[in-house]
Protein backbone atom coordinates (compact mmCIF):
# COMPACT_ATOMS: atom_id res chain seq x y z
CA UNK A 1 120.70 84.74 66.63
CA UNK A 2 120.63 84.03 70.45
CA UNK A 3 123.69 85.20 72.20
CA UNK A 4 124.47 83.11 75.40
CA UNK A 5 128.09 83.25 75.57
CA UNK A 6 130.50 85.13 74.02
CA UNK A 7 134.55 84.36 74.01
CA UNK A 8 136.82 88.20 74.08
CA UNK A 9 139.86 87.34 72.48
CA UNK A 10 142.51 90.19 73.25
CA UNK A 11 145.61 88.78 71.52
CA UNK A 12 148.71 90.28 73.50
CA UNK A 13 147.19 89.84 76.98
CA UNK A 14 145.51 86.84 75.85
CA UNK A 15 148.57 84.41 75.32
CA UNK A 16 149.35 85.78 71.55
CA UNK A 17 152.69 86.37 72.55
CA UNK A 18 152.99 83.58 75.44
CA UNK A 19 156.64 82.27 73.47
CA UNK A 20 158.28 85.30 73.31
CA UNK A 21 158.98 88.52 75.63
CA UNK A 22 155.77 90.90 76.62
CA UNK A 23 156.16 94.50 76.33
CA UNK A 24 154.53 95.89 78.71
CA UNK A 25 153.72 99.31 76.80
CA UNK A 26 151.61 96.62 74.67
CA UNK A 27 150.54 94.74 77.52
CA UNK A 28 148.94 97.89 79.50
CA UNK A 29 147.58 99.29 75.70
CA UNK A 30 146.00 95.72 75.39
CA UNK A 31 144.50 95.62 78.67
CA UNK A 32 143.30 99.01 78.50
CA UNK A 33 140.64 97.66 75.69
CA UNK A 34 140.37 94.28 77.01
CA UNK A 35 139.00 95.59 80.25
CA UNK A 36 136.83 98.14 78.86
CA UNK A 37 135.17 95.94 76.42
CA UNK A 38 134.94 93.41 79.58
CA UNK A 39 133.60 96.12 81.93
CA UNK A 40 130.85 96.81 79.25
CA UNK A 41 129.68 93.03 78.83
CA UNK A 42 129.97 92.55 82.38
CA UNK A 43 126.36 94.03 83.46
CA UNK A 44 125.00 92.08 79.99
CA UNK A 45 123.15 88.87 80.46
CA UNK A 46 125.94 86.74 78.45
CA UNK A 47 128.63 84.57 79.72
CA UNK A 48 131.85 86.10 78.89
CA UNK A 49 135.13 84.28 78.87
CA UNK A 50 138.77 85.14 77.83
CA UNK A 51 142.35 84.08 78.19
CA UNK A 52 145.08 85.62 80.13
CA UNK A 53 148.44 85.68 79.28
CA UNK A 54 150.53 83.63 82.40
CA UNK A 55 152.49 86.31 83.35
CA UNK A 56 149.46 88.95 83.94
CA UNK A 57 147.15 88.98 86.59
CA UNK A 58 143.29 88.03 85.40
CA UNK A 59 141.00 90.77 84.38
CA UNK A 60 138.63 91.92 87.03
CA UNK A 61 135.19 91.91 84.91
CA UNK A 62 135.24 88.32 83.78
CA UNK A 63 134.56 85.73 85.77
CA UNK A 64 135.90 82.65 83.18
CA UNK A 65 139.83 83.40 82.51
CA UNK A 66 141.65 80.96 80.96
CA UNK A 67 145.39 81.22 81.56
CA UNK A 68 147.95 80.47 78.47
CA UNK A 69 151.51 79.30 79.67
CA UNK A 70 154.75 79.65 77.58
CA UNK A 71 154.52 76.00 76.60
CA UNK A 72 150.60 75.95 75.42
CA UNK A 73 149.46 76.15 72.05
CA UNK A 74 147.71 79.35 71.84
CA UNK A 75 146.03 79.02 68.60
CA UNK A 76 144.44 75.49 69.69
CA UNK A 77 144.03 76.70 72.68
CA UNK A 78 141.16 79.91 71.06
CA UNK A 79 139.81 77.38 68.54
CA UNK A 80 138.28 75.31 71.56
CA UNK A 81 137.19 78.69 73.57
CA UNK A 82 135.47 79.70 70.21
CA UNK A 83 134.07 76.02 69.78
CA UNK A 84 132.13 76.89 72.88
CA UNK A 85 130.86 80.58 72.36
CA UNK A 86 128.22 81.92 70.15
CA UNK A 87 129.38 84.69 69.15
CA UNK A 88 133.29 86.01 69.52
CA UNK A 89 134.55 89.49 69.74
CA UNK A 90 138.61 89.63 68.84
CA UNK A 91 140.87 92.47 69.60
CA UNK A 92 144.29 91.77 67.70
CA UNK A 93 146.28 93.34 65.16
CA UNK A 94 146.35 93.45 61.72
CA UNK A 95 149.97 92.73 61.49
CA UNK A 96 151.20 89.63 59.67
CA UNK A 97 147.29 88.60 59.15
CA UNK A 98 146.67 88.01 62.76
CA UNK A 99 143.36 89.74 62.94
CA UNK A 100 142.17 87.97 59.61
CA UNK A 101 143.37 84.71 60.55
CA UNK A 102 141.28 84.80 64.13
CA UNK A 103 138.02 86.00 62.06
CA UNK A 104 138.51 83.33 59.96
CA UNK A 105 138.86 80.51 62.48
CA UNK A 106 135.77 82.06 64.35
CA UNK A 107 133.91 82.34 60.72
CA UNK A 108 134.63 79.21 59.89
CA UNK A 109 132.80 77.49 62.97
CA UNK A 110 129.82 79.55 62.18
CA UNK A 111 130.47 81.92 64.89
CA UNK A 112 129.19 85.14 65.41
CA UNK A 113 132.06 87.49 64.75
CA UNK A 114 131.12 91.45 66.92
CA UNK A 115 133.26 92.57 64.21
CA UNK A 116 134.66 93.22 60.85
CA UNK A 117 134.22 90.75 57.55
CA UNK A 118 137.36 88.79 56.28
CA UNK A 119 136.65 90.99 52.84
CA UNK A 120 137.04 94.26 54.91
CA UNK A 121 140.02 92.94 57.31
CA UNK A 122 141.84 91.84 54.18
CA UNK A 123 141.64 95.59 52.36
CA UNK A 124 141.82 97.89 56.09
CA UNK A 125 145.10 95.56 56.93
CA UNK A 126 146.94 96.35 53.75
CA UNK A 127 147.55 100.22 53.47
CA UNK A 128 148.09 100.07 49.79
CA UNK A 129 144.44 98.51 49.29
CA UNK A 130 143.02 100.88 52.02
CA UNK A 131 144.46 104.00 49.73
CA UNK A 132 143.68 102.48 46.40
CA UNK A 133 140.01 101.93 48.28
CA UNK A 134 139.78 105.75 49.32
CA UNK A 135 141.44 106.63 46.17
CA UNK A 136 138.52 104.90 43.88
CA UNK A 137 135.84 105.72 46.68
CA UNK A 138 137.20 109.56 45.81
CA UNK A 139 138.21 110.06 49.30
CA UNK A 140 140.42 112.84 50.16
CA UNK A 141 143.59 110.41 51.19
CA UNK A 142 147.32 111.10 50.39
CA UNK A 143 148.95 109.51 48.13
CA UNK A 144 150.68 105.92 49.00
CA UNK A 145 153.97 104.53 47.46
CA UNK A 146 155.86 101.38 47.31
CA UNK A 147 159.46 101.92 47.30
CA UNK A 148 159.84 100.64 43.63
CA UNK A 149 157.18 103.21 42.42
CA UNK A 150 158.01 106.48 44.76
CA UNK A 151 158.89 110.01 43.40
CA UNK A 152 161.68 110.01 45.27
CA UNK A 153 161.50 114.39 45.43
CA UNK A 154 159.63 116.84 47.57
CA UNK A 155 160.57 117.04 51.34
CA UNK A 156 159.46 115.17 54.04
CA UNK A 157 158.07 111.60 53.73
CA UNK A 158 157.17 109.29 55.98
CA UNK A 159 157.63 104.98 55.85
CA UNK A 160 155.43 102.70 57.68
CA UNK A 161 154.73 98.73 57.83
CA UNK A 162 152.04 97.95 54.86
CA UNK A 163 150.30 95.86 57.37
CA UNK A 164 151.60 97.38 60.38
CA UNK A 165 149.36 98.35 63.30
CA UNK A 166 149.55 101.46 65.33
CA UNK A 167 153.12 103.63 64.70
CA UNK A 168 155.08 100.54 64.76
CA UNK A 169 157.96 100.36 63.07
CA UNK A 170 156.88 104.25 61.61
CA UNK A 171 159.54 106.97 60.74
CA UNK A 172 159.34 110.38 59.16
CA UNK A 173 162.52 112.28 57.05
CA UNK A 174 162.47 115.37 55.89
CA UNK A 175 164.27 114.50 52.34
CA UNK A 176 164.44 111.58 50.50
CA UNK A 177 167.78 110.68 50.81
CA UNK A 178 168.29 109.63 54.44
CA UNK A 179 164.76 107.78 54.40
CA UNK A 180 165.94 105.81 51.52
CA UNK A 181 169.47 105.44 53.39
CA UNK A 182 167.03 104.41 56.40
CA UNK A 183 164.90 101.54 54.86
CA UNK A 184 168.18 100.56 53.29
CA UNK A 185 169.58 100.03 56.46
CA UNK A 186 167.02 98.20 58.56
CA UNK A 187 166.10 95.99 54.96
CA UNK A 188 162.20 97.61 54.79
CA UNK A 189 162.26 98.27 51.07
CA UNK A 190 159.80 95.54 50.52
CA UNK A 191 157.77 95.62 53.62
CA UNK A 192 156.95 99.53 54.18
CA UNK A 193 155.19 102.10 51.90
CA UNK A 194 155.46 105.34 51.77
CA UNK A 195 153.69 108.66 51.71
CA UNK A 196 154.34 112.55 51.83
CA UNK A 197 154.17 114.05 55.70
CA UNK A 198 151.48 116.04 56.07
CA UNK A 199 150.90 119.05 58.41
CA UNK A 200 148.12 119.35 60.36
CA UNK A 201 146.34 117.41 63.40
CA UNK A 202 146.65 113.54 63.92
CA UNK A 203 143.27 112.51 64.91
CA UNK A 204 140.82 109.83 64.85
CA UNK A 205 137.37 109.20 64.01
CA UNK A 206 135.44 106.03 66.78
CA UNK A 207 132.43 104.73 65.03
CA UNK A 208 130.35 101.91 64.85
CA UNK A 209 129.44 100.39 61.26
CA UNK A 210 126.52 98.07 60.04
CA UNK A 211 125.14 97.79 56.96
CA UNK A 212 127.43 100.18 54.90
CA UNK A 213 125.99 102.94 57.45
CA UNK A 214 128.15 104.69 60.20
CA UNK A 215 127.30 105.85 63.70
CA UNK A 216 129.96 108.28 65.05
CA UNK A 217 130.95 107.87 69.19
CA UNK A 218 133.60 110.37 69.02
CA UNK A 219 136.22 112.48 67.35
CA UNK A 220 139.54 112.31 69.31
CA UNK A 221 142.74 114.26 69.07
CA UNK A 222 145.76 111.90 68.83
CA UNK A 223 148.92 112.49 70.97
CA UNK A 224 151.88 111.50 68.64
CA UNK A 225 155.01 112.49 69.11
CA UNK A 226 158.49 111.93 66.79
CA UNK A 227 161.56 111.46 68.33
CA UNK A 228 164.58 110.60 66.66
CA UNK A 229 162.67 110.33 63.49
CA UNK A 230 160.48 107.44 64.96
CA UNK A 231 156.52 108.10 65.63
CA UNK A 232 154.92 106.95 68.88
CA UNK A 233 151.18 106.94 70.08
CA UNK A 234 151.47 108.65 73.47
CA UNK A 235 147.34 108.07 73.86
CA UNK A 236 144.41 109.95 72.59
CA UNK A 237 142.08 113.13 73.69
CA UNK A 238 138.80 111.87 73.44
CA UNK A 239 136.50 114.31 71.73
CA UNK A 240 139.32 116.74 71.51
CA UNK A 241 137.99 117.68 67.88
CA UNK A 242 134.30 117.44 68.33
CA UNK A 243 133.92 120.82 66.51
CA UNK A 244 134.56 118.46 63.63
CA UNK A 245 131.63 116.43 64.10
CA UNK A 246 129.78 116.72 61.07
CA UNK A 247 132.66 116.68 58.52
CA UNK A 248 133.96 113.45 60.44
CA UNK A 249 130.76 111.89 60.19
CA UNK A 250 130.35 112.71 56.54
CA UNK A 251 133.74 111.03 56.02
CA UNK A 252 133.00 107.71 57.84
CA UNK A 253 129.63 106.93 56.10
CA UNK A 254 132.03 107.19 52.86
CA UNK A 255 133.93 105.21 54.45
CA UNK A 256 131.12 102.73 55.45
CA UNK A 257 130.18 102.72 51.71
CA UNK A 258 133.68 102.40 49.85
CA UNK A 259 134.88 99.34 51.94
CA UNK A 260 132.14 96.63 51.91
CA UNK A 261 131.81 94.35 55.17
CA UNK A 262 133.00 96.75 57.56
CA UNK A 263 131.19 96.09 60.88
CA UNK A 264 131.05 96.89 64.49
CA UNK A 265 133.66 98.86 66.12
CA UNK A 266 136.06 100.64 63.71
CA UNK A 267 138.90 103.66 64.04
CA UNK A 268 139.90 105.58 61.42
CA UNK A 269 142.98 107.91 61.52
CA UNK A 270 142.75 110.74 59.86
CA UNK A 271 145.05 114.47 59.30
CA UNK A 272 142.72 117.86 60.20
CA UNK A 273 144.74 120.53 58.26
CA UNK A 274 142.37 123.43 58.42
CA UNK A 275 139.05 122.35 56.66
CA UNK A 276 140.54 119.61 54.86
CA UNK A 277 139.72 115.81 56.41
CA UNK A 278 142.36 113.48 55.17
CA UNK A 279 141.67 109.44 55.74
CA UNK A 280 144.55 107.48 56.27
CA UNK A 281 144.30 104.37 57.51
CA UNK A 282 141.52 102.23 58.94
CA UNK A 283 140.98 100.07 62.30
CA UNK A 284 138.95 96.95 61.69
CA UNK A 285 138.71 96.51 65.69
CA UNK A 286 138.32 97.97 69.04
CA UNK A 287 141.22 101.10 69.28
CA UNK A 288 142.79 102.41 72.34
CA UNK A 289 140.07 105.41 72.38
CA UNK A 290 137.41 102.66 73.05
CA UNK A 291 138.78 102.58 76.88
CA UNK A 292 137.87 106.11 77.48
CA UNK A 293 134.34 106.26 75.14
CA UNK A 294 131.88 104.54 77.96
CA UNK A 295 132.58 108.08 80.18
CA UNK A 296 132.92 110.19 76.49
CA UNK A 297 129.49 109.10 75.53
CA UNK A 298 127.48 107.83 78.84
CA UNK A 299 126.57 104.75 76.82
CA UNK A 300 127.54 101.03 77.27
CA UNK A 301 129.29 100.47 74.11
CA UNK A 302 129.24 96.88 74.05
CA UNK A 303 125.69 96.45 74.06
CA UNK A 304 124.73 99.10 71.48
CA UNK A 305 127.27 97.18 69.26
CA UNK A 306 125.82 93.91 69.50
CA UNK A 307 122.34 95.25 69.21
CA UNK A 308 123.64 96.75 65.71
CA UNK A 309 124.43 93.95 64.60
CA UNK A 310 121.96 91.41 65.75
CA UNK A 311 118.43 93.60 65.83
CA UNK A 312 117.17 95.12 62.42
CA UNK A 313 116.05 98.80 62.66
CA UNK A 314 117.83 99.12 65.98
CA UNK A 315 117.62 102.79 66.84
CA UNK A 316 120.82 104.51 68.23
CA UNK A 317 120.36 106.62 71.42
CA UNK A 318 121.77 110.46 71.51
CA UNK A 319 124.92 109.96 72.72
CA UNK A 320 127.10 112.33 75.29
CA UNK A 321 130.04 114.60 73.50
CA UNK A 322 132.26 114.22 76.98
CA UNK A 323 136.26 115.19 76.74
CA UNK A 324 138.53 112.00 77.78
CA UNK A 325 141.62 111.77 78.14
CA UNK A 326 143.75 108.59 77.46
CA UNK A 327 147.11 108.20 78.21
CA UNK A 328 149.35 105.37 77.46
């Protein structure tokens, strides 16, 4: 397929959120990929175009910005960007179906989606299906409960949104008790699930994926912190555990193979506890690490991605192993 013009659709500095209040720690995480991804396409022979959120100033690396005001309809607003692309590359969130329901308005105009299949989205948004998916796949993954089936014994667990993205809305207790009196008391029994805390090193695995087959970029070091009992992503150490290249690499062409229709860009956050690689959840989209990978791997992301997925037999380059730090 000939590529003339693609549409970036970066939902939260894009006019996802043009009704309602804009974090800013969401705003600048946002932005931080939008720009990346737009710095990459920007010395590519494509016309790129995107929307801007009317409160935020336009992107520097795209010339065609389309600003959404509080009054607009957003969602009409990307069907008629998409309408005049060829292919579309969307950065959004899994939460509440977001990312699924943009793939699907791009698939369904026979768009080119520089991304992840609906079949994919619909298991990687859900963490139940993503553990059940490891679980069959026999990927080393821990265990996942919903409220009505969890053990309710051991020490310290940890609850998280189902289809939540990022730590949002994440907390970790170190009995059962005061988590239960916890999801209780904010009314998540139905929405989060919940899994045993385990020790070791949050990290993440950035990869590209095409035909079942995955092409590690970089193996990064997460900064999380937990304050008060809630998690937050503080940013990410690019490369920080490249020593586990080849057991990282191992794990994401399982990975590739277990979830059918994952494509293009995709994290996956995983626990390092000494040689043990555990896979917990998985990113069916561009993650904060992609701002810092261009200067981790002296590549142009962007256009090995879209020559993955639009040339047959496309041979990767041998990519740089550089330490980047991220910080949001």
């Amino acid at each position: 397929m000939l590529i003339k013009k693609i549409f970036v659709c970066e939902f939260i500095t894009g006019g996802g959120l043009n009704a309602q209040p804009l974090p800013d720690s969401l705003a600048k995480e946002g932005a931080l990929m939008r720009d990346a991804l737009l710095y990459d396409l920007s010395s590519l022979p494509y016309q790129v175009s995107t929307t801007v959120d009317a409160r935020l100033s336009n992107p520097k690396y795209c010339a065609e910005c389309i600003k959404v005001s509080a009054g607009d309809d957003v969602w009409q607003v990307w069907k008629t960007r998409m309408q005049s692309a060829d292919a579309v590359w969307l950065i959004a969130p899994e939460t509440d179906g977001i990312l699924h329901y943009l793939t699907q308005i791009a698939a369904l105009q026979g768009k080119l989606v520089l991304g992840c299949g609906l079949a994919s989205i619909e298991v990687s948004s859900d963490k139940l299906a993503t553990y059940l998916a490891l679980k069959q796949a026999d990927i080393l993954t821990l265990p996942t409960y919903t409220y009505q089936n969890w053990p309710k014994s051991g020490s310290s667990w940890l609850a998280k949104p189902n289809d939540g993205a990022g730590c949002e809305e994440t907390v970790c207790y170190d009995d059962a008790e005061n988590l239960m009196h916890w999801l209780v008391q904010h009314n998540k029994l139905l929405t989060h699930v919940i899994q045993p805390y385990q020790m070791g090193v949050p990290a993440s695995i950035s990869c590209v994926i095409h035909n079942a087959k995955a092409q590690l970029l970089s193996c990064n070091t997460q900064l999380i912190e937990i304050n008060n009992h809630a998690l937050s992503y503080n940013g990410s150490i690019i490369n920080g555990l490249r020593e586990h290249w080849q057991a990282f690499e191992v794990l994401a062409n399982k990975i590739a193979s277990a979830i059918p229709g994952l494509a293009g860009y995709v994290g996956i956050d995983v626990i390092v506890n000494n040689h043990s690689v555990y896979a917990l959840e998985i990113n069916p989209r561009l993650t904060t690490s992609f701002a810092g990978l261009r200067e981790a791997t002296g590549a142009n992301l962007a256009e090995l991605i879209i020559n993955t997925l639009t040339q047959p037999n496309f041979k990767w380059p041998k990519l740089q192993q550089n330490i980047v730090n991220i910080h949001v």
